[in-house]
N, C-alpha and C. Protein backbone atom coordinates (compact mmCIF):
# COMPACT_ATOMS: atom_id res chain seq x y z
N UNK A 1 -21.17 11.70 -9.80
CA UNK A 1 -19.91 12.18 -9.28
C UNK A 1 -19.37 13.25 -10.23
N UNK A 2 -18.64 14.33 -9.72
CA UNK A 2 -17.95 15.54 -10.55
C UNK A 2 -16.85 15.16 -11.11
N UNK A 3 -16.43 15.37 -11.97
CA UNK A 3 -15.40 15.05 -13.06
C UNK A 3 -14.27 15.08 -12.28
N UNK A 4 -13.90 16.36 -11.96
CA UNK A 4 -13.05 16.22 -10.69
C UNK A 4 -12.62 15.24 -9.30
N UNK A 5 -13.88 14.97 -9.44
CA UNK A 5 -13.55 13.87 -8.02
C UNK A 5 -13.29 12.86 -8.81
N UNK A 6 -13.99 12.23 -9.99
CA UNK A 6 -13.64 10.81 -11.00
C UNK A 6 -12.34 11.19 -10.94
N UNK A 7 -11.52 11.97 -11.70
CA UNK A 7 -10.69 12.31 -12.05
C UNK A 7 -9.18 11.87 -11.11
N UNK A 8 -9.48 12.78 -9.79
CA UNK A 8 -8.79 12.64 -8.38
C UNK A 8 -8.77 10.79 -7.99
N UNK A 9 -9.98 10.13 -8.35
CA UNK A 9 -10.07 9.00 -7.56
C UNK A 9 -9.07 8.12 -8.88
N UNK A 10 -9.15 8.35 -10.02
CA UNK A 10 -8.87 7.72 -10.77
C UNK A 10 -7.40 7.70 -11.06
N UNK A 11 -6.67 8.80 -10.59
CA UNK A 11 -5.04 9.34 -10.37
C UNK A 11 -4.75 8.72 -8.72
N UNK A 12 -5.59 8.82 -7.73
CA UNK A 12 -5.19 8.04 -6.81
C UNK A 12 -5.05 6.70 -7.06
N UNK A 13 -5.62 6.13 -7.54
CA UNK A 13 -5.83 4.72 -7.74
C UNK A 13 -4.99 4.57 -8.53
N UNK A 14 -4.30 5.08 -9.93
CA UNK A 14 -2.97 4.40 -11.13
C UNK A 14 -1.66 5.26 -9.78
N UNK A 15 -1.76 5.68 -9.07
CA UNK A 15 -0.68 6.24 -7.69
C UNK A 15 -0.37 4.88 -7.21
N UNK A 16 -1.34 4.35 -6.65
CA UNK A 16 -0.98 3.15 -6.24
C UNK A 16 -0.73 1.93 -6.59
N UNK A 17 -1.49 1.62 -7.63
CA UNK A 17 -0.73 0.61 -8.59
C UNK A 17 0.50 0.49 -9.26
N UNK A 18 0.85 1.76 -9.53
CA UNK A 18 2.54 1.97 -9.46
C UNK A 18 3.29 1.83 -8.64
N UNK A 19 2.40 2.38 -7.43
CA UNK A 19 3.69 1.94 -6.44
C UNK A 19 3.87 0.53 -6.10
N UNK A 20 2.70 -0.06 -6.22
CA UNK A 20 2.89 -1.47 -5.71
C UNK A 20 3.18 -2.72 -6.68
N UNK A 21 3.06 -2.47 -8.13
CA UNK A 21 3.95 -2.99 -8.63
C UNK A 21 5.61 -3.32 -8.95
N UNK A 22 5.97 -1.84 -8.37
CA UNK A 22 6.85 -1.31 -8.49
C UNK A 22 8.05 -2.60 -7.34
N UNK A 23 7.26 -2.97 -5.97
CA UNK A 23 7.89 -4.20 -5.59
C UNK A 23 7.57 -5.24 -5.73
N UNK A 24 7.19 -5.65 -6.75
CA UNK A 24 6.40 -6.77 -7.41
C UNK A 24 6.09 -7.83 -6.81
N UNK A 25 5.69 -7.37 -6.12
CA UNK A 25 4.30 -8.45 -4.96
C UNK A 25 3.41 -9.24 -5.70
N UNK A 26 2.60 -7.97 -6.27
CA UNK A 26 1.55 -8.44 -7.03
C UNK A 26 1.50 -8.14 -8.62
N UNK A 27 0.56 -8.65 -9.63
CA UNK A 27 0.66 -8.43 -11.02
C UNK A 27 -0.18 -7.60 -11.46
N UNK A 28 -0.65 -7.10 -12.43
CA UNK A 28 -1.65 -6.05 -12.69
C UNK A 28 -3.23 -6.61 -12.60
N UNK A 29 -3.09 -7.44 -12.89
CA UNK A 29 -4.47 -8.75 -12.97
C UNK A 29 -5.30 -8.81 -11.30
N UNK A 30 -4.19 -8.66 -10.65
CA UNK A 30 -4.89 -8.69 -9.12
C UNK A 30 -5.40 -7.06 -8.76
N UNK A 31 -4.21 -6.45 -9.13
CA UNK A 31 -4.55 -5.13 -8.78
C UNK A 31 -5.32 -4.38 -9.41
N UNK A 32 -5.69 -4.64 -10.52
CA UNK A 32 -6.92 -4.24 -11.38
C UNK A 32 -8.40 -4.63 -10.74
N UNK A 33 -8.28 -5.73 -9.49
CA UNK A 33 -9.49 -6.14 -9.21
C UNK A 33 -9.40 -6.03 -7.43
N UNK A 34 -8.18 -4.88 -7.38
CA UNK A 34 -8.86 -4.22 -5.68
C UNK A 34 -9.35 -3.18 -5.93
N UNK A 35 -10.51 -2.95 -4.86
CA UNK A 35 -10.87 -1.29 -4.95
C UNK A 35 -9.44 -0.34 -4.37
N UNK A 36 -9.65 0.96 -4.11
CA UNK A 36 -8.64 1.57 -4.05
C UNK A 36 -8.64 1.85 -2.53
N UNK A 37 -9.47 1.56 -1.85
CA UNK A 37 -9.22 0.85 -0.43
C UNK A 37 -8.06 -0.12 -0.13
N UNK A 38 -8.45 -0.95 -0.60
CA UNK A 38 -7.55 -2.15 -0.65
C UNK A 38 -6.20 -1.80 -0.79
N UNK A 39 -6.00 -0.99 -1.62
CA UNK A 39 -4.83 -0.75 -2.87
C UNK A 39 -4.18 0.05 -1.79
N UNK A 40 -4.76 1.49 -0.99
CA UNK A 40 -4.00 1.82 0.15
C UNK A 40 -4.00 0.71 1.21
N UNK A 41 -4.14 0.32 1.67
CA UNK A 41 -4.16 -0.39 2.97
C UNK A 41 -2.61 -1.37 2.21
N UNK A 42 -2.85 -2.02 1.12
CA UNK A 42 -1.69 -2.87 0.95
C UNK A 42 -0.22 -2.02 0.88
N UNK A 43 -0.88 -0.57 -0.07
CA UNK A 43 0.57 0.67 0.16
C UNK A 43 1.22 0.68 1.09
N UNK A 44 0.50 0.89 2.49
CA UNK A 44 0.63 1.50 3.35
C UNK A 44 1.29 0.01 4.02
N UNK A 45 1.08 -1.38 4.22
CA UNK A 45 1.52 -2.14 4.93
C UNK A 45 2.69 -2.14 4.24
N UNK A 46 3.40 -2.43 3.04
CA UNK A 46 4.28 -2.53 2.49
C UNK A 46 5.06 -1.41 2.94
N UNK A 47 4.85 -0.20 2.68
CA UNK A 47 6.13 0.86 2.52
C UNK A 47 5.83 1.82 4.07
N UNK A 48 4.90 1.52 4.77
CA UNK A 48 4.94 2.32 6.08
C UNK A 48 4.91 1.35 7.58
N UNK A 49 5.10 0.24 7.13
CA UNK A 49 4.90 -0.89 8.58
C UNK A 49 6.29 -1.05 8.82
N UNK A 50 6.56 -1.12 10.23
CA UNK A 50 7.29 -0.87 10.85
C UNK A 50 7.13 -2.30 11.70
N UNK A 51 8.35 -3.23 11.29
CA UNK A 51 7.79 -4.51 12.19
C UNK A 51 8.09 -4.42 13.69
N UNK A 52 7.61 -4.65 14.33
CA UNK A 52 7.88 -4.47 15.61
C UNK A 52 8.80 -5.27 16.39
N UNK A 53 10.04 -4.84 17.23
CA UNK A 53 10.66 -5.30 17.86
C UNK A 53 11.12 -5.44 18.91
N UNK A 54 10.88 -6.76 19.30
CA UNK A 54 10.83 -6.70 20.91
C UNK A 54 12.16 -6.23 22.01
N UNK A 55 12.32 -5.32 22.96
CA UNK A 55 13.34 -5.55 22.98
C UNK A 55 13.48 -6.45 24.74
N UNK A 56 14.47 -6.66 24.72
CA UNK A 56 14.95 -7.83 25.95
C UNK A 56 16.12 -6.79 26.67
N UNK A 57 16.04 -6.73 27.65
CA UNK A 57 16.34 -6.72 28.75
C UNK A 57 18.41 -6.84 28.75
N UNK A 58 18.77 -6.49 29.09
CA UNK A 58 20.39 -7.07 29.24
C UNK A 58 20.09 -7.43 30.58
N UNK A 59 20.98 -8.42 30.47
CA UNK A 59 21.26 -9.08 31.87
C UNK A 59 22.26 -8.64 32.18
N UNK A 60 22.69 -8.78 33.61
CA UNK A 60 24.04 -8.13 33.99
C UNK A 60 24.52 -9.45 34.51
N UNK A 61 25.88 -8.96 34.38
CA UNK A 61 26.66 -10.80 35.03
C UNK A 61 26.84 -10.23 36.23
């Protein structure tokens, strides 16, 4: 791999461990042992999921 790409993968990856400590979910001990797959996918559920809500209907009297 080019220094550059180590480099890039290795700044993506302390990106996300900051962020996700940052709501302290998890401790460094866990997050030291996701790949950086993981590490987005958990980013992304945390700070971009949008829970979904159902909506109902009004009734009319």
């Amino acid at each position: 791999m080019s220094k550059k790409l180590q480099k890039a993968l290795e700044q993506q990856r302390e990106y996300y461990i900051n962020k996700l400590l940052l709501i302290g979910v998890y401790d460094s001990l866990v997050l030291d042992g996701m790949t950086t797959t993981e590490l987005k996918t958990e980013y992304h559920y945390f700070f971009y999921d949008v829970p979904s809500i159902k909506v109902t209907p009004l009734k009319k009297a």
